[in-house]
PDB file of N, CA and C in Angstrom:
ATOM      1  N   UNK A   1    -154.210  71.188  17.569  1.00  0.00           N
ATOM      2  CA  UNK A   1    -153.606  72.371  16.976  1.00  0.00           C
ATOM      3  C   UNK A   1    -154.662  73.169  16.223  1.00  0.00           C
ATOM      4  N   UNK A   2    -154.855  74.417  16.390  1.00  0.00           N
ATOM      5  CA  UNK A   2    -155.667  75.666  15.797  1.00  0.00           C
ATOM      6  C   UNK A   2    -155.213  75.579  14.267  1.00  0.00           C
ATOM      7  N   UNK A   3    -155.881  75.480  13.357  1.00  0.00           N
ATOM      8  CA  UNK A   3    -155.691  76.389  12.170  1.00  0.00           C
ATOM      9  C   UNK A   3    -155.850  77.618  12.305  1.00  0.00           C
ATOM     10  N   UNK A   4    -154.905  78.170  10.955  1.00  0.00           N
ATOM     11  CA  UNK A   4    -154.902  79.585  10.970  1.00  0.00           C
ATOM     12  C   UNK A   4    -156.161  79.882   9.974  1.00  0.00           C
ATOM     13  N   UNK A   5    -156.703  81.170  10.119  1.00  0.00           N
ATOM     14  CA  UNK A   5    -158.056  81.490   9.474  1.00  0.00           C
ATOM     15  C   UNK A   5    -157.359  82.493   8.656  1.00  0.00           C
ATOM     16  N   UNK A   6    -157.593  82.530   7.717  1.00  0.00           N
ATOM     17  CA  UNK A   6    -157.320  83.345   6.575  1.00  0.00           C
ATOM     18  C   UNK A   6    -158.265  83.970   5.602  1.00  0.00           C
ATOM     19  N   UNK A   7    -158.941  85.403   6.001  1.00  0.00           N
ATOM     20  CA  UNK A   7    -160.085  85.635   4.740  1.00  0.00           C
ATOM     21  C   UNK A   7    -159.611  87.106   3.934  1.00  0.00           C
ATOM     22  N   UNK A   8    -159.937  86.155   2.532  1.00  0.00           N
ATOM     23  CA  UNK A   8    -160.115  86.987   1.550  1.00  0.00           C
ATOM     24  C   UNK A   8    -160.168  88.241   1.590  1.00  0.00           C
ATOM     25  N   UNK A   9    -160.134  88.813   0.494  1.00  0.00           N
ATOM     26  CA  UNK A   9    -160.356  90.371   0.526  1.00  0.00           C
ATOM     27  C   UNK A   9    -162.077  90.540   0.495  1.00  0.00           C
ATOM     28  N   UNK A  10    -162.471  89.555  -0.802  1.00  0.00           N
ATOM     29  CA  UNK A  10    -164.038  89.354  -1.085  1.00  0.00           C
ATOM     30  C   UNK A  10    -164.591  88.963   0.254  1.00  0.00           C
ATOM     31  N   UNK A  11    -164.282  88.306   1.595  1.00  0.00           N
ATOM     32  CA  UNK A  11    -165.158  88.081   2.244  1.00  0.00           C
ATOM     33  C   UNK A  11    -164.762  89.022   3.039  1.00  0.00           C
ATOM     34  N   UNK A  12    -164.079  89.889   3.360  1.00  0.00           N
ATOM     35  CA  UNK A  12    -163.836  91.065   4.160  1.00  0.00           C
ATOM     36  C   UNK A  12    -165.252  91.871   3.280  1.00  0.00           C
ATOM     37  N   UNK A  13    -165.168  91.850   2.269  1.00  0.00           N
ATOM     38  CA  UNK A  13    -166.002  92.713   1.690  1.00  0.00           C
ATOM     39  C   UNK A  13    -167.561  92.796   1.798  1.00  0.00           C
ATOM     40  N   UNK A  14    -167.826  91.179   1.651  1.00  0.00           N
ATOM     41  CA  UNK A  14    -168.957  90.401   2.590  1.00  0.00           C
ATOM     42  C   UNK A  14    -169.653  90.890   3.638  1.00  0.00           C
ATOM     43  N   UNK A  15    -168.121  90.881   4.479  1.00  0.00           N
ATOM     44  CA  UNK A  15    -168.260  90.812   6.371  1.00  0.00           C
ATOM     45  C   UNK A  15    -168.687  92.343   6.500  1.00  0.00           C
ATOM     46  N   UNK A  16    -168.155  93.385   5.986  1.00  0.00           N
ATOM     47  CA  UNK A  16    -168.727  94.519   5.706  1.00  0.00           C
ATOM     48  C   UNK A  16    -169.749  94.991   5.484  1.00  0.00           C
ATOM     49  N   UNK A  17    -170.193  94.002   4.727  1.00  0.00           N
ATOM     50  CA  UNK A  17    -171.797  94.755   4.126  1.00  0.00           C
ATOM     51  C   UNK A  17    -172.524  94.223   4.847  1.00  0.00           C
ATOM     52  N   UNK A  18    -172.171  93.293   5.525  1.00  0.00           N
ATOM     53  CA  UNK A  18    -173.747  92.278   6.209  1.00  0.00           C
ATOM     54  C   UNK A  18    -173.259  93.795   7.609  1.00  0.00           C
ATOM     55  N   UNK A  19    -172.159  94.173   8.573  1.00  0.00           N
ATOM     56  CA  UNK A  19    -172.144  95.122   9.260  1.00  0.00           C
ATOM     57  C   UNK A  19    -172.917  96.038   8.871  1.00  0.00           C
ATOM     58  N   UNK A  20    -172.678  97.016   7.530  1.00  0.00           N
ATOM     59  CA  UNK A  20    -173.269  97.763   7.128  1.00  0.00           C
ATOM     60  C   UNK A  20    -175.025  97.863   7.263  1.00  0.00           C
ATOM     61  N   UNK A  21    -175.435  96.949   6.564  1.00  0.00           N
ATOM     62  CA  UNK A  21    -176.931  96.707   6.681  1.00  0.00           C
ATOM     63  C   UNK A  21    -177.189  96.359   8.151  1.00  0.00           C
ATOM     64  N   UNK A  22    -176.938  95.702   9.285  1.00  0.00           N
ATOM     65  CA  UNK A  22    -177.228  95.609  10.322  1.00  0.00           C
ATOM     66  C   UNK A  22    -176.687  96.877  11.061  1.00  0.00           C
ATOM     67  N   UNK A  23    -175.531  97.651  10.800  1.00  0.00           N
ATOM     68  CA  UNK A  23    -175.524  99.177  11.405  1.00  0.00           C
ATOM     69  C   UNK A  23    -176.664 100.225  10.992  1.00  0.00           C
ATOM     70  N   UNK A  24    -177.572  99.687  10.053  1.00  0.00           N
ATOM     71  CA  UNK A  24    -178.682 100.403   9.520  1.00  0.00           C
ATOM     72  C   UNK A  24    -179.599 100.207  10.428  1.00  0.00           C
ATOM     73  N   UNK A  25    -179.792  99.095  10.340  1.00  0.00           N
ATOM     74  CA  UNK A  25    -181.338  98.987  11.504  1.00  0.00           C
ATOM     75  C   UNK A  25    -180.614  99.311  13.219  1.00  0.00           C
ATOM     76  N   UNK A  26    -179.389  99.126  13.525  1.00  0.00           N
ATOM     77  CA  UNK A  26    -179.040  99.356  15.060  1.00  0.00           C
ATOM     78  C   UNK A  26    -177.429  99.559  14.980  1.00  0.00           C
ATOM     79  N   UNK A  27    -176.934 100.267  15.199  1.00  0.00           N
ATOM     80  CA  UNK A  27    -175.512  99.916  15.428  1.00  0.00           C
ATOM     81  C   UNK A  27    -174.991  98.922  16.660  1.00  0.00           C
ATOM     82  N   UNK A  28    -175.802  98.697  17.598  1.00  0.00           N
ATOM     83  CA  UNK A  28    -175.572  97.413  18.053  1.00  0.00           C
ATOM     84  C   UNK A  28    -175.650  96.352  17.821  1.00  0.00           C
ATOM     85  N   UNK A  29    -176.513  96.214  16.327  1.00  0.00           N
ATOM     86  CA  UNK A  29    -176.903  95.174  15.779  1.00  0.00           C
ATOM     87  C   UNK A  29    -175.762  95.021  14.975  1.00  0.00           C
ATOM     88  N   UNK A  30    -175.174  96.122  14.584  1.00  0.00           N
ATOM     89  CA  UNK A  30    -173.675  95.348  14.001  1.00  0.00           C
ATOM     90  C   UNK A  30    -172.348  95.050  14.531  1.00  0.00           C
ATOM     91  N   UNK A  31    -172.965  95.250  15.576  1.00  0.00           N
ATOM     92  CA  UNK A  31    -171.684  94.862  16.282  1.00  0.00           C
ATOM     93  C   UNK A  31    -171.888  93.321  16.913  1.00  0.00           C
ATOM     94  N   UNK A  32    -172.910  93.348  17.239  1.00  0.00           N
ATOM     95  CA  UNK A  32    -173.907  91.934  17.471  1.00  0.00           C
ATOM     96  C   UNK A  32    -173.254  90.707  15.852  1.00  0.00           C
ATOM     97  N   UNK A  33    -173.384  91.321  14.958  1.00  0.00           N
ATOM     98  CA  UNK A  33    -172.998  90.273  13.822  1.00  0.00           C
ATOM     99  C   UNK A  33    -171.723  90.049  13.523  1.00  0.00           C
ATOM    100  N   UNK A  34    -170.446  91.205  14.025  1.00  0.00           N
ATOM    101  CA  UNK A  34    -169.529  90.973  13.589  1.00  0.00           C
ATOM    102  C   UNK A  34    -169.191  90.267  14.614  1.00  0.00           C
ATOM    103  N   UNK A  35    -169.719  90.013  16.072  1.00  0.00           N
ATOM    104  CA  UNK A  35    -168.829  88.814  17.143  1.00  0.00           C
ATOM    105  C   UNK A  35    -169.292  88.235  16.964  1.00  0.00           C
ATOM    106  N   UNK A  36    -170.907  88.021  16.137  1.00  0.00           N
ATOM    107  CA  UNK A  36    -171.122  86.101  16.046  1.00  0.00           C
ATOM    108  C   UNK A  36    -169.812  85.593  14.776  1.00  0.00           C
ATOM    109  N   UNK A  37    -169.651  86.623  13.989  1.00  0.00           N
ATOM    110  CA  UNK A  37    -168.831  86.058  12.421  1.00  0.00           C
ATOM    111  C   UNK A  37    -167.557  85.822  12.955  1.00  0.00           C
ATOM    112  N   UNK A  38    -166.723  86.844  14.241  1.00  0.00           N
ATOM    113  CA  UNK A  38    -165.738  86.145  14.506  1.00  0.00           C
ATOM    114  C   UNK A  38    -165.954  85.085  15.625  1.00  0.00           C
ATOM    115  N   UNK A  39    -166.896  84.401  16.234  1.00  0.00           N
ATOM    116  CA  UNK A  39    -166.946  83.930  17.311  1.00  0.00           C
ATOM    117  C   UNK A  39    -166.932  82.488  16.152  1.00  0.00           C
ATOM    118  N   UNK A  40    -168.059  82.349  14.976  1.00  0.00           N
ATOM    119  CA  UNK A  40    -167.696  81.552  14.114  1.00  0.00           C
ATOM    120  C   UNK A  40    -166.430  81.133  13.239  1.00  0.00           C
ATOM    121  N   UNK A  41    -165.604  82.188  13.771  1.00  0.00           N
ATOM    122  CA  UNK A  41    -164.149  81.742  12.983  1.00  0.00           C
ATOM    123  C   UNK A  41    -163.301  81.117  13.414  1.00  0.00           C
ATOM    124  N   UNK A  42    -163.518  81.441  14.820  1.00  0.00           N
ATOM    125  CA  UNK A  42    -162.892  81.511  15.939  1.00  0.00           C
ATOM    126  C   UNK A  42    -163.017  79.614  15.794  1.00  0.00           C
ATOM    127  N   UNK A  43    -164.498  79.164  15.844  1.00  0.00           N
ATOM    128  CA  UNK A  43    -165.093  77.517  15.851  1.00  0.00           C
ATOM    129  C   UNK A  43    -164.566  76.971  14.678  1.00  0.00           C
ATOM    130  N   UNK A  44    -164.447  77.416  13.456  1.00  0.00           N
ATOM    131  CA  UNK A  44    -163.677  77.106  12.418  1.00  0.00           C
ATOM    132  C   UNK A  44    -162.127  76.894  12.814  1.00  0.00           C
ATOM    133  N   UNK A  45    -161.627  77.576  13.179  1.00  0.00           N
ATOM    134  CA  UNK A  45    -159.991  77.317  13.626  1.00  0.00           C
ATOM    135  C   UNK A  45    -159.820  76.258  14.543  1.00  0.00           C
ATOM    136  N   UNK A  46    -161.193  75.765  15.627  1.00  0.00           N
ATOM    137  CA  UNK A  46    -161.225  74.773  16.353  1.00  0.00           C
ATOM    138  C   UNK A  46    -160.982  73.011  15.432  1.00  0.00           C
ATOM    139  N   UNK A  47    -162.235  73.363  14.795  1.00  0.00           N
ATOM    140  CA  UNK A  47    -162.418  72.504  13.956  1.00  0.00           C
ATOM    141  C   UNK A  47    -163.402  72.745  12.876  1.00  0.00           C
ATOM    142  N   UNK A  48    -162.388  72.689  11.487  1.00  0.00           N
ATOM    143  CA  UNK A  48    -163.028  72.776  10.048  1.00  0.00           C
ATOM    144  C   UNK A  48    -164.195  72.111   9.218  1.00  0.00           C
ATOM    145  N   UNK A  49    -164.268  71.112   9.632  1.00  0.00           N
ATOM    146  CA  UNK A  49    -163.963  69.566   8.661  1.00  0.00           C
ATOM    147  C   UNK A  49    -165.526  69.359   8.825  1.00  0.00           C
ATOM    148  N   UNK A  50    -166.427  70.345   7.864  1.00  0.00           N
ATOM    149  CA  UNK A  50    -167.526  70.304   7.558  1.00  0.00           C
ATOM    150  C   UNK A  50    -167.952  70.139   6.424  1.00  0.00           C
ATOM    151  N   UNK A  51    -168.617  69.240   5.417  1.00  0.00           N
ATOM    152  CA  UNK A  51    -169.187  68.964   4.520  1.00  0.00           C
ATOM    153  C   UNK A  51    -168.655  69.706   3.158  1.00  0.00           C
ATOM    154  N   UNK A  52    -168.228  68.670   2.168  1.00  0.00           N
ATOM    155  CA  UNK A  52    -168.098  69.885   1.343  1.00  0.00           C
ATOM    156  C   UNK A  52    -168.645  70.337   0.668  1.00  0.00           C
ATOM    157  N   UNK A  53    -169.386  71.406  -0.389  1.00  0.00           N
ATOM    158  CA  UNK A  53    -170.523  71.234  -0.740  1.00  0.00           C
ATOM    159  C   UNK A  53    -170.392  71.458  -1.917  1.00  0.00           C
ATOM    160  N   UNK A  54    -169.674  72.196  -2.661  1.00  0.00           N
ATOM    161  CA  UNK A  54    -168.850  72.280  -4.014  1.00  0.00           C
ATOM    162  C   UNK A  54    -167.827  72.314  -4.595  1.00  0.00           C
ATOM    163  N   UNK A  55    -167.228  71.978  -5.562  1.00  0.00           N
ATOM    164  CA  UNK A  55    -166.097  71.472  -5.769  1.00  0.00           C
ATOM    165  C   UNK A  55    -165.010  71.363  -4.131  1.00  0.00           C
ATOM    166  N   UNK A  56    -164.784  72.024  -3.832  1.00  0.00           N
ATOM    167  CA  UNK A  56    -163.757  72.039  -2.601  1.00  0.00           C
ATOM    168  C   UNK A  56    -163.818  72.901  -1.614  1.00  0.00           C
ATOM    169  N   UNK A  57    -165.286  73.213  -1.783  1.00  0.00           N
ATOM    170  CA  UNK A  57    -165.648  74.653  -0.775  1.00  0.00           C
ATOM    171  C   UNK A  57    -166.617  73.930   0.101  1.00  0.00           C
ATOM    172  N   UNK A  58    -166.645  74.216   1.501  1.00  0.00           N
ATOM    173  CA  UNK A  58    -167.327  73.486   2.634  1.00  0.00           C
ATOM    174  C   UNK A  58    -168.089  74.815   3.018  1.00  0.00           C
ATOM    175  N   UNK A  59    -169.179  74.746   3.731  1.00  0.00           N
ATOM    176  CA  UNK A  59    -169.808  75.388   4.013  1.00  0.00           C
ATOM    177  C   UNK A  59    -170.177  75.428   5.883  1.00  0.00           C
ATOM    178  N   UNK A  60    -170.643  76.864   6.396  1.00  0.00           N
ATOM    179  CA  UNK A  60    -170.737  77.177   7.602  1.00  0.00           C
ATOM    180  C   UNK A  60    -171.394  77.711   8.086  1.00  0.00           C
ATOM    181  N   UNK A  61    -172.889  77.517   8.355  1.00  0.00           N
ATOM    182  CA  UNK A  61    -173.670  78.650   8.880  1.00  0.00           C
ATOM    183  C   UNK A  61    -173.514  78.833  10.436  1.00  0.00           C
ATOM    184  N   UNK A  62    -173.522  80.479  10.432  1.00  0.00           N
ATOM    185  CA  UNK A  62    -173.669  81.059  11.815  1.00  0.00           C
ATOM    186  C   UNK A  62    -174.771  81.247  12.690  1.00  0.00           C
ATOM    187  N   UNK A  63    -174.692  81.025  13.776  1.00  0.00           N
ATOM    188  CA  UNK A  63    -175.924  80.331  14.696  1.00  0.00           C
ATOM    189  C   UNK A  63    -176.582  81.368  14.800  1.00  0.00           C
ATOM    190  N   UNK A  64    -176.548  82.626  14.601  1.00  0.00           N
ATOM    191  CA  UNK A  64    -177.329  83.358  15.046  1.00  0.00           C
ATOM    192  C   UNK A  64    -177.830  83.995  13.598  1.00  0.00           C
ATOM    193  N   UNK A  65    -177.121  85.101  12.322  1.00  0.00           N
ATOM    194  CA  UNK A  65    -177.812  85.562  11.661  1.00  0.00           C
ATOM    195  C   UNK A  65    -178.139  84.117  10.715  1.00  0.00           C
ATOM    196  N   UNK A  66    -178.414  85.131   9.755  1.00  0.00           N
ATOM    197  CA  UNK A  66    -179.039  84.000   8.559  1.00  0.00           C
ATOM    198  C   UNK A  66    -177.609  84.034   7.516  1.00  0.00           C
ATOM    199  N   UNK A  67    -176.491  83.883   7.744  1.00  0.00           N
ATOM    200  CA  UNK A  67    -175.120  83.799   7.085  1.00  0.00           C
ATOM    201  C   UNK A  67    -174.448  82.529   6.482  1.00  0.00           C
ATOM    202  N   UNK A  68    -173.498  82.491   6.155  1.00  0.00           N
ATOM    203  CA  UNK A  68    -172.950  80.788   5.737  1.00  0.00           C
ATOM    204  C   UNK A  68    -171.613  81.277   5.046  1.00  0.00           C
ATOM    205  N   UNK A  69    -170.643  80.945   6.140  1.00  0.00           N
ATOM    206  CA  UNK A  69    -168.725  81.228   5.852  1.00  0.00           C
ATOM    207  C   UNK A  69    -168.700  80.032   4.792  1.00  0.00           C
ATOM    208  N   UNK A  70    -168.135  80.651   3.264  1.00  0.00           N
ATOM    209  CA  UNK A  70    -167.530  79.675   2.397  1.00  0.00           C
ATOM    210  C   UNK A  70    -165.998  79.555   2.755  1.00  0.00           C
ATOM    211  N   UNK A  71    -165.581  78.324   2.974  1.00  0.00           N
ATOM    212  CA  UNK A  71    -164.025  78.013   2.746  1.00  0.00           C
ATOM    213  C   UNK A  71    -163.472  76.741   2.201  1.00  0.00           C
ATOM    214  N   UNK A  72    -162.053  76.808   2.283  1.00  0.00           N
ATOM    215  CA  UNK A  72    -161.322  75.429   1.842  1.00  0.00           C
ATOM    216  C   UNK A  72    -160.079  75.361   2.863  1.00  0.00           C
ATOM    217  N   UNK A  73    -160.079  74.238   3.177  1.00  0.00           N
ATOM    218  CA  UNK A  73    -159.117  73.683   4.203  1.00  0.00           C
ATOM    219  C   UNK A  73    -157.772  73.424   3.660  1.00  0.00           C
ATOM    220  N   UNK A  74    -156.835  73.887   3.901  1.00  0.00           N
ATOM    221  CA  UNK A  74    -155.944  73.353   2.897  1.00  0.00           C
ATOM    222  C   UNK A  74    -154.896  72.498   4.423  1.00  0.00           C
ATOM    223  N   UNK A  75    -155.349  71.092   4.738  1.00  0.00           N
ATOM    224  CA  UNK A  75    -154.715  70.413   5.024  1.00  0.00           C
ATOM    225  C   UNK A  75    -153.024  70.473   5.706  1.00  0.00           C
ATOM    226  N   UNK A  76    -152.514  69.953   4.416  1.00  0.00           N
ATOM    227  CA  UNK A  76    -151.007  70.173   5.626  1.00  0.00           C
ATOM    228  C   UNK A  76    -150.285  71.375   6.015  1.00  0.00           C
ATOM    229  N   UNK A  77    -151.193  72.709   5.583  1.00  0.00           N
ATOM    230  CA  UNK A  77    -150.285  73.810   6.292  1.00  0.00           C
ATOM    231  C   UNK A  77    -151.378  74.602   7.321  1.00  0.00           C
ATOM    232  N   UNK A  78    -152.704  73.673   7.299  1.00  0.00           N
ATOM    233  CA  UNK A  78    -153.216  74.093   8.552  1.00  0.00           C
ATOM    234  C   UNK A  78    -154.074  75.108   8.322  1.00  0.00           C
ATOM    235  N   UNK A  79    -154.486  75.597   7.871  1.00  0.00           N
ATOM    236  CA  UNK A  79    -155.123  76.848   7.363  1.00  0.00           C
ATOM    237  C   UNK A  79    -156.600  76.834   6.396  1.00  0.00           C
ATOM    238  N   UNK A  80    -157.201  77.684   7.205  1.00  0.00           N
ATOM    239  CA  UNK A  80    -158.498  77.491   6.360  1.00  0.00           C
ATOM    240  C   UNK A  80    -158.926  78.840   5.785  1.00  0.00           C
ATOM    241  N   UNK A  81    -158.867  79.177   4.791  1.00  0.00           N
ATOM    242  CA  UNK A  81    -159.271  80.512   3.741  1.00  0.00           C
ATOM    243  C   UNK A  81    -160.738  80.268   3.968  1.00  0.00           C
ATOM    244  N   UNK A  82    -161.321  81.852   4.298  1.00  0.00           N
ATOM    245  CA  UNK A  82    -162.295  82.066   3.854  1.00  0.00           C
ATOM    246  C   UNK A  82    -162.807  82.883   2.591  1.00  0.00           C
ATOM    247  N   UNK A  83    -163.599  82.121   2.016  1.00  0.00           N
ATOM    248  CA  UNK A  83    -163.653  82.736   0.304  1.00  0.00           C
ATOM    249  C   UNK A  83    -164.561  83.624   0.127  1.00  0.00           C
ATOM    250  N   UNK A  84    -166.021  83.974   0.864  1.00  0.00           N
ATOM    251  CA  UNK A  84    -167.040  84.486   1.189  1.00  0.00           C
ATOM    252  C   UNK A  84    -168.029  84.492   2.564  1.00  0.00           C
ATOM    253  N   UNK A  85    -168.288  85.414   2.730  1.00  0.00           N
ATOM    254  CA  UNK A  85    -169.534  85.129   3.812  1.00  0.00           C
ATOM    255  C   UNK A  85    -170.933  85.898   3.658  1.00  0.00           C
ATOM    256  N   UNK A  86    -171.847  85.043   3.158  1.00  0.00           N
ATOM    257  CA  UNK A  86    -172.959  85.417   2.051  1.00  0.00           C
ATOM    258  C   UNK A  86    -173.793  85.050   3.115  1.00  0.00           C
ATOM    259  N   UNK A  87    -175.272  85.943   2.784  1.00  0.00           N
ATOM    260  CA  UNK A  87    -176.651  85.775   3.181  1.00  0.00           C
ATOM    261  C   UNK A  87    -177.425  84.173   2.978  1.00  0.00           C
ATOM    262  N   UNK A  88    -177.652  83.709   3.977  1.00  0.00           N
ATOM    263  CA  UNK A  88    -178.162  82.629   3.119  1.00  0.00           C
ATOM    264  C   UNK A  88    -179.797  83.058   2.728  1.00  0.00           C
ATOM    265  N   UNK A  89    -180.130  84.347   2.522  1.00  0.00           N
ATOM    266  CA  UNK A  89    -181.448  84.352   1.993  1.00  0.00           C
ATOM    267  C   UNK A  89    -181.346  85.112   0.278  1.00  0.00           C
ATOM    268  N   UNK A  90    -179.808  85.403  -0.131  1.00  0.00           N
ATOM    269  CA  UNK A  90    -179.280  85.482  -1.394  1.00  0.00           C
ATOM    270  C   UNK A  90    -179.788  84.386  -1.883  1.00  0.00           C
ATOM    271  N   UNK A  91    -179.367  84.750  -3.410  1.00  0.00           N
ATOM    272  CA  UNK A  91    -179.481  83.086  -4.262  1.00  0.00           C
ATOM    273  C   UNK A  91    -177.527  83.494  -4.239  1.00  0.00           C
ATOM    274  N   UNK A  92    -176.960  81.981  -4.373  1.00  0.00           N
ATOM    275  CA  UNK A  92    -175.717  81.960  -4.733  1.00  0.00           C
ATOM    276  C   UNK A  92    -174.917  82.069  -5.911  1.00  0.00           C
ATOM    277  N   UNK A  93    -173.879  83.078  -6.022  1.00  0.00           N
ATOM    278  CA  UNK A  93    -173.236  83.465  -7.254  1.00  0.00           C
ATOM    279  C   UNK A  93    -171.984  82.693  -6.714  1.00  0.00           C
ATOM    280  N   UNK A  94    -171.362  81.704  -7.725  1.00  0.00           N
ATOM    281  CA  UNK A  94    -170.673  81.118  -7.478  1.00  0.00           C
ATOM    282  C   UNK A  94    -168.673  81.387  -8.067  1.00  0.00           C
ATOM    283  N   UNK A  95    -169.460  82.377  -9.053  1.00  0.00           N
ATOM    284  CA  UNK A  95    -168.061  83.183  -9.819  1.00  0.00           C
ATOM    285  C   UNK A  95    -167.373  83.936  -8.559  1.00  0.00           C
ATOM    286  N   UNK A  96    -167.714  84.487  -7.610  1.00  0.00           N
ATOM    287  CA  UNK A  96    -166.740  85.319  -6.875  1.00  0.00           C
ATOM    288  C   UNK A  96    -165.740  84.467  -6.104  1.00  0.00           C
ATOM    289  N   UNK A  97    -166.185  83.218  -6.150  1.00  0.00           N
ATOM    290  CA  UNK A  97    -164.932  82.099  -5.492  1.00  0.00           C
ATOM    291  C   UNK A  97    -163.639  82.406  -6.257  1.00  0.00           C
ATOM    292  N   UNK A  98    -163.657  82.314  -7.646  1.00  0.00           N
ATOM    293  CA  UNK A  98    -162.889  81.916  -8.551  1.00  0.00           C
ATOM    294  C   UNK A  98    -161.736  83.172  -8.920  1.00  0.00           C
ATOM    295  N   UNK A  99    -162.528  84.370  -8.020  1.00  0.00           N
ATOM    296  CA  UNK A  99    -161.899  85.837  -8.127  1.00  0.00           C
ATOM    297  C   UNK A  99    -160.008  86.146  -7.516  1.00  0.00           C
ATOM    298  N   UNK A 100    -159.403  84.855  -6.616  1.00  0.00           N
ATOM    299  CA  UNK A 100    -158.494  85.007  -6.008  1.00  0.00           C
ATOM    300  C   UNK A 100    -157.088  85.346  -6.389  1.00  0.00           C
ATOM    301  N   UNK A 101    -156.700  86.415  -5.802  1.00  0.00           N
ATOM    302  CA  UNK A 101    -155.342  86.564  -6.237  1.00  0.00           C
ATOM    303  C   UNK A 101    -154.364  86.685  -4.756  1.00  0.00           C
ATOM    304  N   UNK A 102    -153.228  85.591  -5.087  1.00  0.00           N
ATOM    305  CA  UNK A 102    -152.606  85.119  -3.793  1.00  0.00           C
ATOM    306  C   UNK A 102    -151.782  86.428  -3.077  1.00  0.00           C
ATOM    307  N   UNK A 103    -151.435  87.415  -4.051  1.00  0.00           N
ATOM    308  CA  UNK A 103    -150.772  88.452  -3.652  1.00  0.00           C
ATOM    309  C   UNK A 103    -151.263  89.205  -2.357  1.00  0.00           C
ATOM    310  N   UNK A 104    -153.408  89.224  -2.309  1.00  0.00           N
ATOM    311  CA  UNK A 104    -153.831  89.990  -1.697  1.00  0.00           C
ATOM    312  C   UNK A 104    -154.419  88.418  -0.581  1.00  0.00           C
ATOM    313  N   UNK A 105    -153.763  87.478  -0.016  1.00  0.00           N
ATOM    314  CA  UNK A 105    -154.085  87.326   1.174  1.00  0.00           C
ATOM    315  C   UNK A 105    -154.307  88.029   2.316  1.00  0.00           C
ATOM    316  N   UNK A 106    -154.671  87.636   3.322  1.00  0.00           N
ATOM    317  CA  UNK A 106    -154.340  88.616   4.350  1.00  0.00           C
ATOM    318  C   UNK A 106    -154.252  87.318   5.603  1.00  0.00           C
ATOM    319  N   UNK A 107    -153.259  87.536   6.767  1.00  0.00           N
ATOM    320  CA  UNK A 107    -153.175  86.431   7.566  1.00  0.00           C
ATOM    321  C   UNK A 107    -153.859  86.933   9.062  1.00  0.00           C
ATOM    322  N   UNK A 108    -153.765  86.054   9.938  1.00  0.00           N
ATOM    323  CA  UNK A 108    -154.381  86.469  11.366  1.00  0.00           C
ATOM    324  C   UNK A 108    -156.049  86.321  11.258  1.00  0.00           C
ATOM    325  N   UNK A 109    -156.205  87.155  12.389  1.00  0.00           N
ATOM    326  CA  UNK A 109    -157.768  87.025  12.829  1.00  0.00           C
ATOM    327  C   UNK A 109    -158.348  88.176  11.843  1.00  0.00           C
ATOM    328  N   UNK A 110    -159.923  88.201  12.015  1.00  0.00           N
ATOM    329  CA  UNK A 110    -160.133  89.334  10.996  1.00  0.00           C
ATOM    330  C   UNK A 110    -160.743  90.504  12.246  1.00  0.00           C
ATOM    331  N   UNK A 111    -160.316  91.653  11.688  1.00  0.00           N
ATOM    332  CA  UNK A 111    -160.802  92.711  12.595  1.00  0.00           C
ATOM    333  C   UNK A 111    -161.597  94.014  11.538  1.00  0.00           C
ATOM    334  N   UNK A 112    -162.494  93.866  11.676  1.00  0.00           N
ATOM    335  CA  UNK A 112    -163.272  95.109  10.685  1.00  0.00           C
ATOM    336  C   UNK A 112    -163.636  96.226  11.943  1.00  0.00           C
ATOM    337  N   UNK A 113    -163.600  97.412  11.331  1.00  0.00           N
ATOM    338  CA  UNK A 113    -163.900  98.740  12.434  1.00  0.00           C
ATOM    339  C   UNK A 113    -164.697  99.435  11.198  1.00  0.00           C
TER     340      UNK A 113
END
């Protein structure tokens, strides 16, 4: 059974800017990053169950840029939130995890235009 992928508003916001900066150097180049990020979500919904690396956040790097999907699995309803999707050549700010408000989930696949 697929989990459902669920991201944030903050990692929509993420998924945006890493587009943004790669629509700078090519606009094919951002389009190039946003199907590796969903092609990686896509492998996440396959199977989650990767390392965790802080308190309850597991980590995911994408095979192609230099990226890393933060999430948490939440077990019996199947579903894996994504909390961020950061540069891994950033240093890590770990306060924007803690930013969540349940009102502004969003469900389904993610589609940025």
């Amino acid at each position: 059974m697929l989990f459902q992928i669920i991201v944030q508003p903050e990692a929509k916001l993420d998924i945006q800017d890493g587009i943004d900066y790669y629509r700078s150097i090519s606009k094919d180049l951002g389009r190039k990053f946003l199907d590796q990020i969903s092609q990686t979500l896509y492998e996440l919904s396959e199977f989650p169950y990767y390392e965790i690396r802080y308190d309850n956040v597991r980590m995911r790097k994408t095979k192609v840029f230099q990226y890393v999907i933060h999430f948490v699995i939440e077990e019996e309803s199947k579903i894996v939130r994504i909390y961020g999707v950061r540069s891994g050549l950033r240093n890590p700010d770990s306060s924007w995890f803690f930013h969540e408000d349940p009102e502004n989930y969003v469900s389904g696949s993610i589609q940025i235009v």
